[in-house]
PDB file of N, CA and C in Angstrom:
ATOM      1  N   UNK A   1      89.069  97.333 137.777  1.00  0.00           N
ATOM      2  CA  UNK A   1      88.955  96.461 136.625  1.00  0.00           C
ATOM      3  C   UNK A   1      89.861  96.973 135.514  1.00  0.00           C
ATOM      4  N   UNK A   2      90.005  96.215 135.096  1.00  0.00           N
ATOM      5  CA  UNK A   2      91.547  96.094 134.147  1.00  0.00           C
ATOM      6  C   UNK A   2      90.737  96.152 132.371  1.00  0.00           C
ATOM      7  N   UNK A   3      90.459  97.600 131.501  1.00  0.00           N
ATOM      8  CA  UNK A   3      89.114  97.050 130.897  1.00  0.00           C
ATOM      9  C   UNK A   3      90.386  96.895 129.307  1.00  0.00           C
ATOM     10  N   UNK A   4      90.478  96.227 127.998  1.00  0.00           N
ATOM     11  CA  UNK A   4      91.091  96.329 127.135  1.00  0.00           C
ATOM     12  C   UNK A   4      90.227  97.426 126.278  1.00  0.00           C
ATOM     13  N   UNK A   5      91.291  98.280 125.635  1.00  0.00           N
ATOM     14  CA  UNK A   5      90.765  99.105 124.480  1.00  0.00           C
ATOM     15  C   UNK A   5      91.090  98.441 123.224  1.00  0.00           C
ATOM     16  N   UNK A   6      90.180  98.468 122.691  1.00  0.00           N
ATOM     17  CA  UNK A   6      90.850  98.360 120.757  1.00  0.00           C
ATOM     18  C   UNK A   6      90.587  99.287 120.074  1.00  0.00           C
ATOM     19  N   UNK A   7      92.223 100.327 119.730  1.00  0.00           N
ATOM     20  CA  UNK A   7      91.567 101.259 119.464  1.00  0.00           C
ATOM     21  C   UNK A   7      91.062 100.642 117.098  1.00  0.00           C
ATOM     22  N   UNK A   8      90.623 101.513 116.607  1.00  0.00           N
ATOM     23  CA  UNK A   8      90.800 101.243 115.691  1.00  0.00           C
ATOM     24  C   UNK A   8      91.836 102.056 114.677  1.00  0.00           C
ATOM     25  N   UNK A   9      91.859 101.337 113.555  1.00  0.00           N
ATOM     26  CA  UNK A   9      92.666 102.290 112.314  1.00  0.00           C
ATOM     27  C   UNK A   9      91.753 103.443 111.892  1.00  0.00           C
ATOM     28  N   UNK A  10      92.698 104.824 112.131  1.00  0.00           N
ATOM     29  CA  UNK A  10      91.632 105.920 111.737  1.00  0.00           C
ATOM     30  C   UNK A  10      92.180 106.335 110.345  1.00  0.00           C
ATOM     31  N   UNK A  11      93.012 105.759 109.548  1.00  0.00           N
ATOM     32  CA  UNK A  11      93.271 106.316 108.488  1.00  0.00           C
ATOM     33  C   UNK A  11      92.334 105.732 107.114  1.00  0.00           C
ATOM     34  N   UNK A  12      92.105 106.804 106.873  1.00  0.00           N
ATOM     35  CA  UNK A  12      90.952 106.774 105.541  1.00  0.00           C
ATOM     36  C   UNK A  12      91.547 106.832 104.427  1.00  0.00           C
ATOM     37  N   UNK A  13      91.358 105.556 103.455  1.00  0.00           N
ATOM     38  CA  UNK A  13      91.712 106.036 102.025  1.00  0.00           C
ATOM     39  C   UNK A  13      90.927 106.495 101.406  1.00  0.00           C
ATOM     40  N   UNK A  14      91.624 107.883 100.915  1.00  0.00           N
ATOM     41  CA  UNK A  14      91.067 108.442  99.748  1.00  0.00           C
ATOM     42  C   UNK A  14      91.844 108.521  97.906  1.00  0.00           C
ATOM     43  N   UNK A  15      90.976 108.242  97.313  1.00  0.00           N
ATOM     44  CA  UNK A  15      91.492 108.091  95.747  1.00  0.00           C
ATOM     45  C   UNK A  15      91.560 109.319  95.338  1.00  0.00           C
ATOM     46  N   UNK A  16      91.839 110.138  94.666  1.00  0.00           N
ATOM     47  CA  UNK A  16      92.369 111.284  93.716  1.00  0.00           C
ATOM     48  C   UNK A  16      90.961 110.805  92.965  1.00  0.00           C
ATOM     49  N   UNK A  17      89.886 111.737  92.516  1.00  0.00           N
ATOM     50  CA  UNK A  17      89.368 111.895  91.477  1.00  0.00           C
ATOM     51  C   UNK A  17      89.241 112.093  90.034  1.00  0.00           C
ATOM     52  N   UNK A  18      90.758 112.594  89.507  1.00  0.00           N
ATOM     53  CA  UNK A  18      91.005 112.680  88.531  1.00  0.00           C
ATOM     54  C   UNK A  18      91.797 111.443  88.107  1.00  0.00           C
ATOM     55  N   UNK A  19      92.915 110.755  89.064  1.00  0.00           N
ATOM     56  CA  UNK A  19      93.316 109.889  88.410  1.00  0.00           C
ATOM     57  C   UNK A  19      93.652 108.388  89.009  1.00  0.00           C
ATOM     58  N   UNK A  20      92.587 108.245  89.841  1.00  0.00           N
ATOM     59  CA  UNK A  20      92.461 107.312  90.447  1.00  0.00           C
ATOM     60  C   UNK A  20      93.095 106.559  91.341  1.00  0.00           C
ATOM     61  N   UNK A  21      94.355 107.208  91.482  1.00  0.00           N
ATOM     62  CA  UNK A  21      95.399 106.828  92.537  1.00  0.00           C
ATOM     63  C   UNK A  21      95.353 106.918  94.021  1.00  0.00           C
ATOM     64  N   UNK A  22      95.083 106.161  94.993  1.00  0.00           N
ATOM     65  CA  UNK A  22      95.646 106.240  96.666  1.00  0.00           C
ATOM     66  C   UNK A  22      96.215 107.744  96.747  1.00  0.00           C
ATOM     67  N   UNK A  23      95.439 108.623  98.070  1.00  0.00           N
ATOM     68  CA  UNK A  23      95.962 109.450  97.824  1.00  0.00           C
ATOM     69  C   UNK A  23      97.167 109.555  99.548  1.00  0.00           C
ATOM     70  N   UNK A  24      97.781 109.210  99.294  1.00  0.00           N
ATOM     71  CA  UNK A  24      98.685 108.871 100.819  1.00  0.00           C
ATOM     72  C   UNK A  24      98.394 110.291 101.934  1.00  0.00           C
ATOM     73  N   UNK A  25      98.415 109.588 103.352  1.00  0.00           N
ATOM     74  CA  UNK A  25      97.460 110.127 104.615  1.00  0.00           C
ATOM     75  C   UNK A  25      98.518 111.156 104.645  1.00  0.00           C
ATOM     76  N   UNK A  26      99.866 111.602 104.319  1.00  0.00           N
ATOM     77  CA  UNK A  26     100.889 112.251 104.740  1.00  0.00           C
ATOM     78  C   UNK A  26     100.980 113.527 103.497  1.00  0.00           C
ATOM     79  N   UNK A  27     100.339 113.136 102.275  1.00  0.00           N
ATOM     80  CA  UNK A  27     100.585 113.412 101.269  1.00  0.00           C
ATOM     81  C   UNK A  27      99.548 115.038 101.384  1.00  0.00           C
ATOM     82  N   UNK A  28      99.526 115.958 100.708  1.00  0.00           N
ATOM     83  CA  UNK A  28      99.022 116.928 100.321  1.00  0.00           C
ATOM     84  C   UNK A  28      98.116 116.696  99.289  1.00  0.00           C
ATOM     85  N   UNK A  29      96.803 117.247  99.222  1.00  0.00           N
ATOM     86  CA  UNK A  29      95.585 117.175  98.754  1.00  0.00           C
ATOM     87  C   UNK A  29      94.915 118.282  98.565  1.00  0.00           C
ATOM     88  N   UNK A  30      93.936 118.777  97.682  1.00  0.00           N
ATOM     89  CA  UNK A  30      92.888 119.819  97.224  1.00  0.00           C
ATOM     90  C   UNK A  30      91.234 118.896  97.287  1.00  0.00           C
ATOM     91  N   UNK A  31      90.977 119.708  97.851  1.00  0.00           N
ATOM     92  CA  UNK A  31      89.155 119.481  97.457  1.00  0.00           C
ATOM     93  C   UNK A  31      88.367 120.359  97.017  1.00  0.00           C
ATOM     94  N   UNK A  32      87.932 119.752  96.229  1.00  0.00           N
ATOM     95  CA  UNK A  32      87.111 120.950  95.266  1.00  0.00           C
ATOM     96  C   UNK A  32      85.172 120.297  95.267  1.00  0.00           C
ATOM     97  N   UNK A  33      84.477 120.880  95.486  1.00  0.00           N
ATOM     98  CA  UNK A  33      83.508 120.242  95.231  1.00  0.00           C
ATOM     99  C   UNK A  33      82.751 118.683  95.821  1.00  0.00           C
ATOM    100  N   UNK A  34      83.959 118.132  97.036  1.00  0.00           N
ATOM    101  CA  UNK A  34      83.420 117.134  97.588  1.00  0.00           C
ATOM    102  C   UNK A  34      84.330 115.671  96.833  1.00  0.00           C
ATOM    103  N   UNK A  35      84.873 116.934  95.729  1.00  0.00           N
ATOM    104  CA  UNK A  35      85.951 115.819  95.590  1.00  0.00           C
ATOM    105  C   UNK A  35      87.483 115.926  95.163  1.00  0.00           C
ATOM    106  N   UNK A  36      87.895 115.131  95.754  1.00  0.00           N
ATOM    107  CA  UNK A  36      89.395 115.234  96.408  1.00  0.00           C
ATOM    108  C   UNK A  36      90.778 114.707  95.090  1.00  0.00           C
ATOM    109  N   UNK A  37      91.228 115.447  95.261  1.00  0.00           N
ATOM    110  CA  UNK A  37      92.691 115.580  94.381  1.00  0.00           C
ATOM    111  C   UNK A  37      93.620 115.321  94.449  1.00  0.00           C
ATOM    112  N   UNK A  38      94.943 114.733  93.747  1.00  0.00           N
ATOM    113  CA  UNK A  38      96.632 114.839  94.170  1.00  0.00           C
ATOM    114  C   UNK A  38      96.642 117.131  94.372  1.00  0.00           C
ATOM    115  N   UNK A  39      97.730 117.156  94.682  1.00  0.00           N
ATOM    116  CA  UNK A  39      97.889 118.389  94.544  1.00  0.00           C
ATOM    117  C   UNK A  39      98.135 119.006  92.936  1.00  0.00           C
ATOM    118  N   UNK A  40      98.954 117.953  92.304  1.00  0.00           N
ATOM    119  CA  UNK A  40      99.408 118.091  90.940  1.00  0.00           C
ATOM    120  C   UNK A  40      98.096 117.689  89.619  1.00  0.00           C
ATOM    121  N   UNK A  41      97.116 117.241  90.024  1.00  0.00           N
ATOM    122  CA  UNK A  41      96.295 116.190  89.265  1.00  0.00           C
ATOM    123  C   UNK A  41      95.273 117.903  89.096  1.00  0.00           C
ATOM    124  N   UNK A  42      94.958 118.539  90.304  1.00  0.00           N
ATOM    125  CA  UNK A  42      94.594 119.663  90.358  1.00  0.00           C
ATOM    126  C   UNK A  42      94.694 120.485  89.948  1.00  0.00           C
ATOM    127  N   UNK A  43      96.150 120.950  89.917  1.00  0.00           N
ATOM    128  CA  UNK A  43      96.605 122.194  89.100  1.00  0.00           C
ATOM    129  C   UNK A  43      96.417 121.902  87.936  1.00  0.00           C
ATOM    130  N   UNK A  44      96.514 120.278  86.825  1.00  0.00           N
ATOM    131  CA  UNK A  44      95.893 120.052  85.829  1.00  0.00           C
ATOM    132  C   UNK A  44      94.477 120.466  85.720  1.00  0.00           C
ATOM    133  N   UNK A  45      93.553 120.071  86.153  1.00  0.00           N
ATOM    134  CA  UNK A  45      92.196 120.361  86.261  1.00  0.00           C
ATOM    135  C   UNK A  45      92.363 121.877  85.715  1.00  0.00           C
ATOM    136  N   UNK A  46      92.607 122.581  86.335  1.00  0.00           N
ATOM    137  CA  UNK A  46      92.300 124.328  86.927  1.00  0.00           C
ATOM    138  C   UNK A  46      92.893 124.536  85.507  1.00  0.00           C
ATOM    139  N   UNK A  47      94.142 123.975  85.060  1.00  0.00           N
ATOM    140  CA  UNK A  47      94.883 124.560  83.830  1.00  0.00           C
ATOM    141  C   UNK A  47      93.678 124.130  82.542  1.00  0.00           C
ATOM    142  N   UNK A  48      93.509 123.410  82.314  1.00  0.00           N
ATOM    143  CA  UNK A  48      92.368 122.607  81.315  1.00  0.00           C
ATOM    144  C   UNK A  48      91.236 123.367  81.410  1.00  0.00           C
ATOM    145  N   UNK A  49      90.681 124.012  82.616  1.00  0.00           N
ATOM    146  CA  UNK A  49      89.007 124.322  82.438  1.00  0.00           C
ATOM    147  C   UNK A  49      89.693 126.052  82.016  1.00  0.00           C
ATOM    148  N   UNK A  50      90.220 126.219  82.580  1.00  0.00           N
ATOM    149  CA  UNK A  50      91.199 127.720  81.977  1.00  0.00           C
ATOM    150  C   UNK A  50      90.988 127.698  80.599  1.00  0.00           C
ATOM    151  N   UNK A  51      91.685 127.128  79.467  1.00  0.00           N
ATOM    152  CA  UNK A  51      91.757 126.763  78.362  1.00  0.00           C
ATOM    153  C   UNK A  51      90.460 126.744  77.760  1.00  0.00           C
ATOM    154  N   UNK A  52      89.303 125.669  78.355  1.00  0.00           N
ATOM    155  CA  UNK A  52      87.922 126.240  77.839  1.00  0.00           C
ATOM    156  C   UNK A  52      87.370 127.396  77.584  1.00  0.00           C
ATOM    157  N   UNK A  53      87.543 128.157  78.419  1.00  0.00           N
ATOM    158  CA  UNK A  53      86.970 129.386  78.640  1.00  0.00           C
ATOM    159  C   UNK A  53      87.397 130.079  77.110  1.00  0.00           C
ATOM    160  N   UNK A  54      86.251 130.612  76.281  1.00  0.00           N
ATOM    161  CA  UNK A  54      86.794 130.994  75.239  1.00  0.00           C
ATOM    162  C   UNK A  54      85.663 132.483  75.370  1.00  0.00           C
ATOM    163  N   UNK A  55      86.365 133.880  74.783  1.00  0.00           N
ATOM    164  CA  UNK A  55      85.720 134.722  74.653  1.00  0.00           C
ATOM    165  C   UNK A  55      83.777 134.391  74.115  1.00  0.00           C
ATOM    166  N   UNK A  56      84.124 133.905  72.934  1.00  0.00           N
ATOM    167  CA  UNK A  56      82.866 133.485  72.522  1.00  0.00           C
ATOM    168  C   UNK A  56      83.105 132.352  71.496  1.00  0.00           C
ATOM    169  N   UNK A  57      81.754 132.156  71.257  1.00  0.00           N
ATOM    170  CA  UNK A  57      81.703 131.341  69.679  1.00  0.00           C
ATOM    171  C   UNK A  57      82.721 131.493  68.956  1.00  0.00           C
ATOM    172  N   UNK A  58      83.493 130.695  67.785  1.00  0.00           N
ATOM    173  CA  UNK A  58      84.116 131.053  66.492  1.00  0.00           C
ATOM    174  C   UNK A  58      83.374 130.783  65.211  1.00  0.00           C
ATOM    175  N   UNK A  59      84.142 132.161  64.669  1.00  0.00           N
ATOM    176  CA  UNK A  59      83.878 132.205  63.179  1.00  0.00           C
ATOM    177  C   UNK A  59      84.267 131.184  62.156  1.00  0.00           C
ATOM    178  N   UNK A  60      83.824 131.035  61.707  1.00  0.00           N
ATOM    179  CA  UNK A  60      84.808 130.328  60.245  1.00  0.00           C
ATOM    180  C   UNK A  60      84.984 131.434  58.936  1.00  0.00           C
ATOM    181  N   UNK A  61      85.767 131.797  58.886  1.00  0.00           N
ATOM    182  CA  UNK A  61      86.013 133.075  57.764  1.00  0.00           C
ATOM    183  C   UNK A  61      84.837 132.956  56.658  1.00  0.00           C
ATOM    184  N   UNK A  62      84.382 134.095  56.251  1.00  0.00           N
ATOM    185  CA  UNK A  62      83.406 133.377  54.666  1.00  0.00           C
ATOM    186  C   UNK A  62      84.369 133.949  53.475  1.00  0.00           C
ATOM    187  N   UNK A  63      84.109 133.267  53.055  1.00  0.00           N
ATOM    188  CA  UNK A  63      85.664 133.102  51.612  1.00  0.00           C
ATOM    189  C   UNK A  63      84.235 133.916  50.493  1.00  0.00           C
ATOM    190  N   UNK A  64      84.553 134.836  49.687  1.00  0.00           N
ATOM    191  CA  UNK A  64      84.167 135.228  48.525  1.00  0.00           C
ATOM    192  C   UNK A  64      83.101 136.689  49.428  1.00  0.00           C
ATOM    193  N   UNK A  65      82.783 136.901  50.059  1.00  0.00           N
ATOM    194  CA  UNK A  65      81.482 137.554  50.267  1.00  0.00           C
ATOM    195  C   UNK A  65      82.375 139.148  50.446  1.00  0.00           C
TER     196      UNK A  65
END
């Protein structure tokens, strides 16, 4: 018996989390947390939460004391 296959389309789109763009099946990607990145959209991320990070609280100078 002669049986037909169909296979299907296995390519999955995935969006970039940060900036909402198609992230192409050929293209290079990061996942962090379950959710998925450009490669470049990433290294933003990582640079930005870097920047948060502050020793501590700030002062505001006290003028006269």
């Amino acid at each position: 018996m002669n049986a037909k296959v169909k296979l299907l389309n296995t390519d999955v789109k995935v969006w970039c989390a940060s900036c909402c763009i198609r992230i192409a099946p050929h293209e290079e990607r990061a996942i962090l947390k379950g959710q998925t990145y450009h490669t470049h959209c990433y290294s933003k991320l990582q640079f930005t939460n870097s920047n948060r990070k502050s020793p501590g609280p700030r002062r505001s100078p006290s003028l006269g004391n």
